[in-house]
Structures are given as structure tokens and as C-alpha cells.
N, C-alpha and C. Protein backbone atom coordinates (compact mmCIF):
# COMPACT_ATOMS: atom_id res chain seq x y z
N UNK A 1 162.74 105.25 36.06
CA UNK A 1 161.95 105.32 37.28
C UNK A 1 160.52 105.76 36.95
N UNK A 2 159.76 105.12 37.67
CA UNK A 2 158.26 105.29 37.27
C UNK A 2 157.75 106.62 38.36
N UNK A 3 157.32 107.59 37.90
CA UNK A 3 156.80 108.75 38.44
C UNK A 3 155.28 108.56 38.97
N UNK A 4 154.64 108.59 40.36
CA UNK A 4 153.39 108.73 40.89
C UNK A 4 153.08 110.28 40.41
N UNK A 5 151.74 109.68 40.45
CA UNK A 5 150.59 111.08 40.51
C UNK A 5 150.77 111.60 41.96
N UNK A 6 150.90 111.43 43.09
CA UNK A 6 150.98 111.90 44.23
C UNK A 6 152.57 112.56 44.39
N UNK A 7 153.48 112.35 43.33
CA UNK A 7 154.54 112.92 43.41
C UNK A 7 154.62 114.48 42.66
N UNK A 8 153.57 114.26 41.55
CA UNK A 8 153.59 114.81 40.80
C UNK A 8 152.66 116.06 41.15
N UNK A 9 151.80 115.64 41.92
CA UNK A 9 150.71 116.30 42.52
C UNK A 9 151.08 117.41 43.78
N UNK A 10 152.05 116.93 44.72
CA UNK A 10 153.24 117.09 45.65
C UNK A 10 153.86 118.45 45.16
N UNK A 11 154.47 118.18 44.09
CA UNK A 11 155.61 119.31 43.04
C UNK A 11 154.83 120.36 42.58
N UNK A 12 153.48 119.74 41.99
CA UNK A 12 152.49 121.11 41.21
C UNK A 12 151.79 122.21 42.35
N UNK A 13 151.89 121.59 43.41
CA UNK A 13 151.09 122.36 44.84
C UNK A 13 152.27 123.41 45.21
N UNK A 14 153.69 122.96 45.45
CA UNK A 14 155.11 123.46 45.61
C UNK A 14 154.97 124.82 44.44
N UNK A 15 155.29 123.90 43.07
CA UNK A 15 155.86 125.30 42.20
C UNK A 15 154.44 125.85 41.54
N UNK A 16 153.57 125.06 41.15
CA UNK A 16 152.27 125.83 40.35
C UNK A 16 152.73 125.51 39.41
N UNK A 17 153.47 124.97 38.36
CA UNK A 17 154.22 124.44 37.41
C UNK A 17 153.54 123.39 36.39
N UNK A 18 153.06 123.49 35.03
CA UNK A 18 152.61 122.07 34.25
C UNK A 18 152.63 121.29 34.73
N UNK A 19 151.54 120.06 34.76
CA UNK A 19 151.50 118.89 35.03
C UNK A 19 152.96 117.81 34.63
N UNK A 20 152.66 118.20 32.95
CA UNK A 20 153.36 117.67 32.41
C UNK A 20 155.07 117.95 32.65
N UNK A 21 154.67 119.17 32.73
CA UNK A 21 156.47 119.90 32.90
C UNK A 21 157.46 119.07 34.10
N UNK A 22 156.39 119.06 35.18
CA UNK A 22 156.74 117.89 36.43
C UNK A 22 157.18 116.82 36.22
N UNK A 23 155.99 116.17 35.66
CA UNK A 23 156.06 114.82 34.99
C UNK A 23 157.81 114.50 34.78
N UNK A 24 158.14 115.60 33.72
CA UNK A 24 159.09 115.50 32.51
C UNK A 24 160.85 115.66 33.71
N UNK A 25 160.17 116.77 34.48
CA UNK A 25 161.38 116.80 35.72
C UNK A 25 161.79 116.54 36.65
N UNK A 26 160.76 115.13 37.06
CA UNK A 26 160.83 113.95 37.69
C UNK A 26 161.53 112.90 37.32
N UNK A 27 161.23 113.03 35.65
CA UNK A 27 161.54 111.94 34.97
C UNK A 27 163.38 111.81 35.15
N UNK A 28 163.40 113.08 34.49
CA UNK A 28 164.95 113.74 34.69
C UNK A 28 165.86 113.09 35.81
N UNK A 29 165.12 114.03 36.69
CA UNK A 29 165.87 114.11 38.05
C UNK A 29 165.56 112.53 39.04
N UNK A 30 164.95 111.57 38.73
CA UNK A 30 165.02 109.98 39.12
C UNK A 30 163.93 109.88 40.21
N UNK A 31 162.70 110.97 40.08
CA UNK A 31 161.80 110.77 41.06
C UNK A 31 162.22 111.93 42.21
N UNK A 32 163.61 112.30 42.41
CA UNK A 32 164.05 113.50 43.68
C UNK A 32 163.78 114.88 43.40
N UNK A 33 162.49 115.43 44.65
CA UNK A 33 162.10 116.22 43.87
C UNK A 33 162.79 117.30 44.02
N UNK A 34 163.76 118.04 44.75
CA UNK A 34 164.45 119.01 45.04
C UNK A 34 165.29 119.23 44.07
N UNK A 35 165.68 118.00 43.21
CA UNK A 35 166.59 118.00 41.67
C UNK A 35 165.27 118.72 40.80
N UNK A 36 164.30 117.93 40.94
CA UNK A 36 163.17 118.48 39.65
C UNK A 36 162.68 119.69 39.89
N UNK A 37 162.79 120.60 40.94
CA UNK A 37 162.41 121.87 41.28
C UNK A 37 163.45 122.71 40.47
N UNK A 38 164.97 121.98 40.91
CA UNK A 38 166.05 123.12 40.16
C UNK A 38 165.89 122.94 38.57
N UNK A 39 165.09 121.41 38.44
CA UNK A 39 165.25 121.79 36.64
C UNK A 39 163.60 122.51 36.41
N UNK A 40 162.60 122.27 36.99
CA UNK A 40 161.91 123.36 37.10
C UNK A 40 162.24 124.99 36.99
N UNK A 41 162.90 125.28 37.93
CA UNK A 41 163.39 126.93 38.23
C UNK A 41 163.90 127.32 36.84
N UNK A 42 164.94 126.35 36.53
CA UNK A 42 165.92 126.81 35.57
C UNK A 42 165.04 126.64 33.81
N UNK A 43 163.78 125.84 33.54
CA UNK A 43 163.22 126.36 32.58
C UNK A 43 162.41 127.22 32.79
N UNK A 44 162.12 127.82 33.49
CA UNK A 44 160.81 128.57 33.89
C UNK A 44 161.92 130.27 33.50
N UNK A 45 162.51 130.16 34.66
CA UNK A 45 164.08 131.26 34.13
C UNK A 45 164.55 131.53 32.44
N UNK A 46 164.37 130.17 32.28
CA UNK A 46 164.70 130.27 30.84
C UNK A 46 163.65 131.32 29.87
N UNK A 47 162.44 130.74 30.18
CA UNK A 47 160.76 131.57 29.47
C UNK A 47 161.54 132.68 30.00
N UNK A 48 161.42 132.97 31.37
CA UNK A 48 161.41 134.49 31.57
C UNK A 48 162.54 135.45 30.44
N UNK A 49 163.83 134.94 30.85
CA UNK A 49 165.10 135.56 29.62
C UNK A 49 164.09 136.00 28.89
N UNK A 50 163.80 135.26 28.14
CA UNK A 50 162.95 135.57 26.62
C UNK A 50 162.00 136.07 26.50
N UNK A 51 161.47 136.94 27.83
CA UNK A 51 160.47 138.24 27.77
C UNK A 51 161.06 139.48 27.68
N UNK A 52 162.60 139.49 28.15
CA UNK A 52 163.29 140.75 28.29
C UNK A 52 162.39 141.55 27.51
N UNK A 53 162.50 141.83 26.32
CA UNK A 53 162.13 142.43 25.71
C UNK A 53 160.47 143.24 25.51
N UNK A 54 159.72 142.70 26.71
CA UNK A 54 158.34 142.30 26.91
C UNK A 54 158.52 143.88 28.09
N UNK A 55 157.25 145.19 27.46
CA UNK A 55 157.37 146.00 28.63
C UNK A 55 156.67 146.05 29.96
N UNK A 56 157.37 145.97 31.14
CA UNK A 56 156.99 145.60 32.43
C UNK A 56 155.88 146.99 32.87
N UNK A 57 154.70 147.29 32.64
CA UNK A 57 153.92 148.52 33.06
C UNK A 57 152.56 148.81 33.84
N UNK A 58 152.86 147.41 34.15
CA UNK A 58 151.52 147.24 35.42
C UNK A 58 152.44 146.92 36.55
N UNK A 59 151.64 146.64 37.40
CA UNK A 59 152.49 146.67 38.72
C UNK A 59 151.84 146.59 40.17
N UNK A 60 153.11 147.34 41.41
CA UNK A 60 152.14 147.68 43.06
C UNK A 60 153.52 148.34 43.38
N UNK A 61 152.35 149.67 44.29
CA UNK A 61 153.48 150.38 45.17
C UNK A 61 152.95 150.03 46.36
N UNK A 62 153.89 149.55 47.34
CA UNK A 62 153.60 148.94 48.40
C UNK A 62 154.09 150.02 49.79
N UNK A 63 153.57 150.36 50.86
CA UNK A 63 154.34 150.87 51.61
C UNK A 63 154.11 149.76 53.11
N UNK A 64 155.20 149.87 54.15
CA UNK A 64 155.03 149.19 54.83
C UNK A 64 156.06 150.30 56.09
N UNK A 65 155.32 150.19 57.45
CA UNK A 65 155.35 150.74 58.57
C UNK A 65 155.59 149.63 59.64
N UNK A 66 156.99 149.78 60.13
CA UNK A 66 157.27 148.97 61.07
C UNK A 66 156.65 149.56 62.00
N UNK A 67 156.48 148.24 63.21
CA UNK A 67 155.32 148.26 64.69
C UNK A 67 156.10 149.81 65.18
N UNK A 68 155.72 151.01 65.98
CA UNK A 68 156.10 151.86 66.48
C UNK A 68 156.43 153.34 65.45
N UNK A 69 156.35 152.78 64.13
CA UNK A 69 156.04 153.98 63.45
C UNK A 69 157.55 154.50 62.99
N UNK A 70 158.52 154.12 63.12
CA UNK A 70 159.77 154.79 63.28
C UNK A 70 160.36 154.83 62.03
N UNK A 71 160.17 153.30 61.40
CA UNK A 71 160.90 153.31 60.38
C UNK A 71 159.98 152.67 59.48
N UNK A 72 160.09 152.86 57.44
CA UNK A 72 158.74 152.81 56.51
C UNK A 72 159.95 152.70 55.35
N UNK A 73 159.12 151.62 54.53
CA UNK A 73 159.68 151.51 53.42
C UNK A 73 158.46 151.45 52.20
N UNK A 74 159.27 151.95 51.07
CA UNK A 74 158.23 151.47 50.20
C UNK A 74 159.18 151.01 49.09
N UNK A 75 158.22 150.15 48.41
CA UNK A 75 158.84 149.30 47.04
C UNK A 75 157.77 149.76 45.86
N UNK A 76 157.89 149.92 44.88
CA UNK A 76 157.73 149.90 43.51
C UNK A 76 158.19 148.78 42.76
N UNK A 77 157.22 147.47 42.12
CA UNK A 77 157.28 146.25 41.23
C UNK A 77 156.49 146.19 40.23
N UNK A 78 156.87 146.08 38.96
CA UNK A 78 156.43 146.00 38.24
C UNK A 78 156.04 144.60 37.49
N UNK A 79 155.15 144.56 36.61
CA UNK A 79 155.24 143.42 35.41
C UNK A 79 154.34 143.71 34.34
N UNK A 80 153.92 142.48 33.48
CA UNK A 80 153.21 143.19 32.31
C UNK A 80 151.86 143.20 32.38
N UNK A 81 151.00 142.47 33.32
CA UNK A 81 149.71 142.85 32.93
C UNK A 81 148.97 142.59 34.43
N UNK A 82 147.68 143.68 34.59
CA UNK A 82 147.41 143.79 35.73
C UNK A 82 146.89 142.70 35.99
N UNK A 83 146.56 141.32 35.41
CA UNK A 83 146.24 140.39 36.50
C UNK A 83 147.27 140.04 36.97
N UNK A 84 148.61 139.71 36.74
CA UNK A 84 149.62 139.04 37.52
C UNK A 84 149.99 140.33 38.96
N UNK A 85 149.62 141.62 38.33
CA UNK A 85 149.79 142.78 39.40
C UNK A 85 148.85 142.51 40.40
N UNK A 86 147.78 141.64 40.40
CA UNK A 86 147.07 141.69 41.32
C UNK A 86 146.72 140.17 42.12
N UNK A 87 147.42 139.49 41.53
CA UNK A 87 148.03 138.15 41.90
C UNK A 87 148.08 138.09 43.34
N UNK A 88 148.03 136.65 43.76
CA UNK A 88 148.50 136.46 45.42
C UNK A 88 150.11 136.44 45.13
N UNK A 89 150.65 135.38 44.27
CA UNK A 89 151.96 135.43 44.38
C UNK A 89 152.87 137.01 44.05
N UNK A 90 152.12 137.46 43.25
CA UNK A 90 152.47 139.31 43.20
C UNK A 90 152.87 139.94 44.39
N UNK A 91 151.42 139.79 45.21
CA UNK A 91 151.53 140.72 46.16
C UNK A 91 152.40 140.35 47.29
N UNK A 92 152.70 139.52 47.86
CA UNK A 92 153.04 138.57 48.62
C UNK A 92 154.56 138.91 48.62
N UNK A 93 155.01 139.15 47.25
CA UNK A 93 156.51 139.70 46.53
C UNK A 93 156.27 140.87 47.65
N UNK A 94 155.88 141.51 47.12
CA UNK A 94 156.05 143.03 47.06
C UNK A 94 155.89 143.31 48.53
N UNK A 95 155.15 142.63 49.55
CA UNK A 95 154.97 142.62 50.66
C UNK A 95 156.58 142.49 51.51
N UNK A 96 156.93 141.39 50.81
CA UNK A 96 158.38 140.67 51.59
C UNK A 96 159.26 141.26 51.39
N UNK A 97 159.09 142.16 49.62
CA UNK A 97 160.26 143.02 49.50
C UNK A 97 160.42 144.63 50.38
N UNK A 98 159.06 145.32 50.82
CA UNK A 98 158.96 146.13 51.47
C UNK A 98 159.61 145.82 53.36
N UNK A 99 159.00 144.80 53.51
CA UNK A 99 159.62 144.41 54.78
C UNK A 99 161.25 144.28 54.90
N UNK A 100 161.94 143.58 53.80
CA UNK A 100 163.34 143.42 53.45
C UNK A 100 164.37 145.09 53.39
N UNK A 101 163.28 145.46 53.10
CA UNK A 101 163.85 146.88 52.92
C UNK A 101 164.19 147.62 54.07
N UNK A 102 163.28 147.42 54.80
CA UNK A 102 162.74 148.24 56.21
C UNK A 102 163.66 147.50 57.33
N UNK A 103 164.17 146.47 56.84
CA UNK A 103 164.98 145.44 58.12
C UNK A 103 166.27 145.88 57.86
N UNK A 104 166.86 145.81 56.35
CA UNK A 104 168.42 145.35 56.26
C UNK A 104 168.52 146.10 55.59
N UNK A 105 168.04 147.26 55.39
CA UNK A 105 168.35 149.20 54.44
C UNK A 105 169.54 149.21 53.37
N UNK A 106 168.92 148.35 51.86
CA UNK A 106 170.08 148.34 51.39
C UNK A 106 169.61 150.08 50.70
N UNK A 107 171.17 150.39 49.91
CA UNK A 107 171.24 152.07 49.44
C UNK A 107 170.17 151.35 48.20
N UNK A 108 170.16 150.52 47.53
CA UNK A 108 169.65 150.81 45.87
C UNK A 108 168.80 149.46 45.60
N UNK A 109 168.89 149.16 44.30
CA UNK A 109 167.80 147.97 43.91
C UNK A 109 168.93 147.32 43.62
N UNK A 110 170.15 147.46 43.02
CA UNK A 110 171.26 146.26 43.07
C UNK A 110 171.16 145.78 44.58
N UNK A 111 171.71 146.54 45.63
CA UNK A 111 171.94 146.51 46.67
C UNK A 111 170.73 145.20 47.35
N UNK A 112 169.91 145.59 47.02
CA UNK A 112 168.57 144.78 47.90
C UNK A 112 168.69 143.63 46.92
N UNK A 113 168.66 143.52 45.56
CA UNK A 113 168.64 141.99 44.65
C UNK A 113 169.51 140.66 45.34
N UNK A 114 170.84 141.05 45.75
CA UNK A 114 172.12 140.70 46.20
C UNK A 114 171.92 140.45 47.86
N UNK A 115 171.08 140.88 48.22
CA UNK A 115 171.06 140.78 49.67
C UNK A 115 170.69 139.30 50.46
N UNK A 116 171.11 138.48 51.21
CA UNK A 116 170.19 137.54 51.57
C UNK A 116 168.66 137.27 52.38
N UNK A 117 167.75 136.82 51.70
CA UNK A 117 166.39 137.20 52.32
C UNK A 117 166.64 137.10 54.06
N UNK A 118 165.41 137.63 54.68
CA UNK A 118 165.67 137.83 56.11
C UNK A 118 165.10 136.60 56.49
N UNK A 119 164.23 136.07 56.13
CA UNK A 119 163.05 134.73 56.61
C UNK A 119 164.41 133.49 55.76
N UNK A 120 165.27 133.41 54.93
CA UNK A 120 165.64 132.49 54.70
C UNK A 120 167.12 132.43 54.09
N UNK A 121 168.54 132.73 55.04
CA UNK A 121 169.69 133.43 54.23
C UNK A 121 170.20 132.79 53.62
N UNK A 122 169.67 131.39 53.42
CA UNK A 122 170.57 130.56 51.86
C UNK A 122 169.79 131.44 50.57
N UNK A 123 168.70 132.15 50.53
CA UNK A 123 168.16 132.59 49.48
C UNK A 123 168.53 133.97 48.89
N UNK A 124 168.38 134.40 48.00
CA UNK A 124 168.92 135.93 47.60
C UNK A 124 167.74 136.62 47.42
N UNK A 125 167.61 137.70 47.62
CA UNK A 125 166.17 138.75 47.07
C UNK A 125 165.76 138.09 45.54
N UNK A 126 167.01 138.57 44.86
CA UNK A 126 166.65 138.26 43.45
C UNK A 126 166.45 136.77 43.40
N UNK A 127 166.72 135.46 43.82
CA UNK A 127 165.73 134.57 44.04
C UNK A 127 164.78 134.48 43.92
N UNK A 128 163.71 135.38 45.00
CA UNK A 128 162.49 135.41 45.35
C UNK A 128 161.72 135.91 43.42
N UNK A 129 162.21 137.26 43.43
CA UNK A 129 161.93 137.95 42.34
C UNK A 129 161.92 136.50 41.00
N UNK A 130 163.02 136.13 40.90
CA UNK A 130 162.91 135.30 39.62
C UNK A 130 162.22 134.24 39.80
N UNK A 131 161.37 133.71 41.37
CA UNK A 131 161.22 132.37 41.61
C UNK A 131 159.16 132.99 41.10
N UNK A 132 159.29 134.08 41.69
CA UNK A 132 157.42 134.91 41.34
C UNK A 132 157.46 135.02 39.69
N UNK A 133 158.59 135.41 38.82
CA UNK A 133 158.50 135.62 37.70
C UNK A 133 158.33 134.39 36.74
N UNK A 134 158.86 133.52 37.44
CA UNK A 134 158.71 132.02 36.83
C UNK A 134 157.17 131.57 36.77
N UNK A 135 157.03 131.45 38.39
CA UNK A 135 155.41 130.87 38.40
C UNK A 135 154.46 131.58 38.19
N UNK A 136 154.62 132.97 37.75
CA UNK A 136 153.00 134.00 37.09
C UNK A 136 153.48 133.88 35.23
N UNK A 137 154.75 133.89 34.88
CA UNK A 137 154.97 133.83 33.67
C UNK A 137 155.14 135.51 32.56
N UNK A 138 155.64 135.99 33.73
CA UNK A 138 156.04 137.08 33.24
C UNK A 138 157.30 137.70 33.78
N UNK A 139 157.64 138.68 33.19
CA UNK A 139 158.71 139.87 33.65
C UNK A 139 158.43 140.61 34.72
N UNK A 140 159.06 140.25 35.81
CA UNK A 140 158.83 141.27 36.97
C UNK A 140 160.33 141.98 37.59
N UNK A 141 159.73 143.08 37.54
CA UNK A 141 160.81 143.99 38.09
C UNK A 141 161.01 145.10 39.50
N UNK A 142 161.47 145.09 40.01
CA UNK A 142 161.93 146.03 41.26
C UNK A 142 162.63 147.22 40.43
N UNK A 143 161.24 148.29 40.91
CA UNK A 143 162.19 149.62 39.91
C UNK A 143 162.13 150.73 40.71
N UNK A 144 161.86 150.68 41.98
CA UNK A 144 162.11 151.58 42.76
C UNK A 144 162.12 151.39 44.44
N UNK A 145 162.45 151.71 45.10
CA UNK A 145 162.85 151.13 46.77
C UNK A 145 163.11 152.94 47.39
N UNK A 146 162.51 152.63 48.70
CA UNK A 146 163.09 153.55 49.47
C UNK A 146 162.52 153.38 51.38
N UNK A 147 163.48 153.90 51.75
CA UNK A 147 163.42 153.42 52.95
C UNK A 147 163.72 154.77 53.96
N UNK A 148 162.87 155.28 55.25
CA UNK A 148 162.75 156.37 56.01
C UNK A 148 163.02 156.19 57.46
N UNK A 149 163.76 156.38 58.00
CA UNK A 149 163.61 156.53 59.28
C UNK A 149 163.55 157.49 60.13
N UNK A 150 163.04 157.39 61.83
CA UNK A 150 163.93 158.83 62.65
C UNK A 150 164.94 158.24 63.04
């Protein structure tokens, strides 16, 4: 199957992902791009694995105050270097994960990874997390959560 530039163009706006990498997971997946996203995700996942070892020490502590003041969460995310900490797709994380917190009060950071997002419940927290770690190209981590109410 012959791959368009407007397909390809389509996918790179979606994930932020190589030209070429598209190209290659178009090619794959027969032009369908929802197939070439999952083989997207799943090399991008792959890079990430292979930072484990890479230390996560830049970051954002985020706090967030639901309307009326009652109830406040904050998140702690990390990764390795302060431009991806200061990233749109960074912050944007850390925003959704503070709100997630403040809605559906899990006890811990397992607890919240495992949870289904609130804006979308086919998705998992840790989704989100590995889907930001893919497209900045680093290790990002949730290393602290907490959540207050009256």
C-alpha cells in the first residue's frame, strides 16, 4: 500500500513521532492509522524501557484546588532534564494527574497508575504517563501524590 504525505502528516500532528517512523508504521499497519499509532506507542515504549536506568531529577510539583476550596491535590513528576520539565506535553501531564487525584482519591501512586482516566475510561493513568514519556523521549515518573480534604 502506497502511504500519502497527508496521511503521514495526519499521524505526525496526532503523536509528534518521526516522519519516517510513520512512514514505516503505515507501511506496517496497511495505511490504518489507529494500527500505526499502536505500533507507534509500542516502539516509542520500547526507547523508554531502555532509559530505566537514566536518573529522573528534573521535574513539576503541581498543586490544584477544586472550585469552592474544599478539596486540593498535589502531584510530584519527574524526568531527566528541565526542558522536557517545562514542556507543554509535561505540564499538561501533571495538570491532569493533579485533577485525577482530586476527583477519584486513589491511597498511593500504584493506586492512581491503575486507575481509569476521568476524561477517558478506556484509558489507564499509566497510559497517559507512558503515552508523555514516549513523545518527549524520556523517563517520566509519578513519585509523589497527595490529596486534602474537609
Amino acid at each position: 500500500m502506497k502511504v500519502t504525505a497527508q496521511q503521514i502528516r495526519r499521524l505526525r500532528e496526532e503523536t509528534g513521532a518521526g516522519m519516517m517512523a510513520i512512514k514505516s508504521a503505515l507501511e506496517k499497519a496497511k495505511g490504518k492509522a489507529a494500527k500505526a499509532k499502536e505500533i507507534l506507542k509500542k516502539q516509542g515504549l520500547e526507547k523508554i524501557a531502555k532509559r530505566d536506568e537514566k536518573q529522573a531529577s528534573e521535574g513539576q510539583v503541581y498543586a490544584y484546588t477544586h472550585a469552592g476550596n474544599r478539596v486540593a491535590a498535589v502531584v510530584k513528576v519527574n524526568c531527566e532534564t528541565d526542558f522536557v520539565a517545562n514542556s507543554d506535553e509535561f505540564s499538561q501531564l501533571v495538570k491532569e494527574l493533579a485533577l485525577q487525584i482530586a476527583s477519584m482519591e486513589p491511597k498511593n501512586i500504584k493506586e492512581l497508575l491503575k486507575q481509569a482516566y476521568i476524561r477517558d475510561p478506556k484509558r489507564k493513568i499509566q497510559d497517559l504517563v507512558d503515552e508523555v514519556a514516549a513523545k518527549v523521549k524520556e523517563k517520566v515518573v509519578v513519585t509523589e501524590i497527595a490529596r486534602i480534604s474537609l
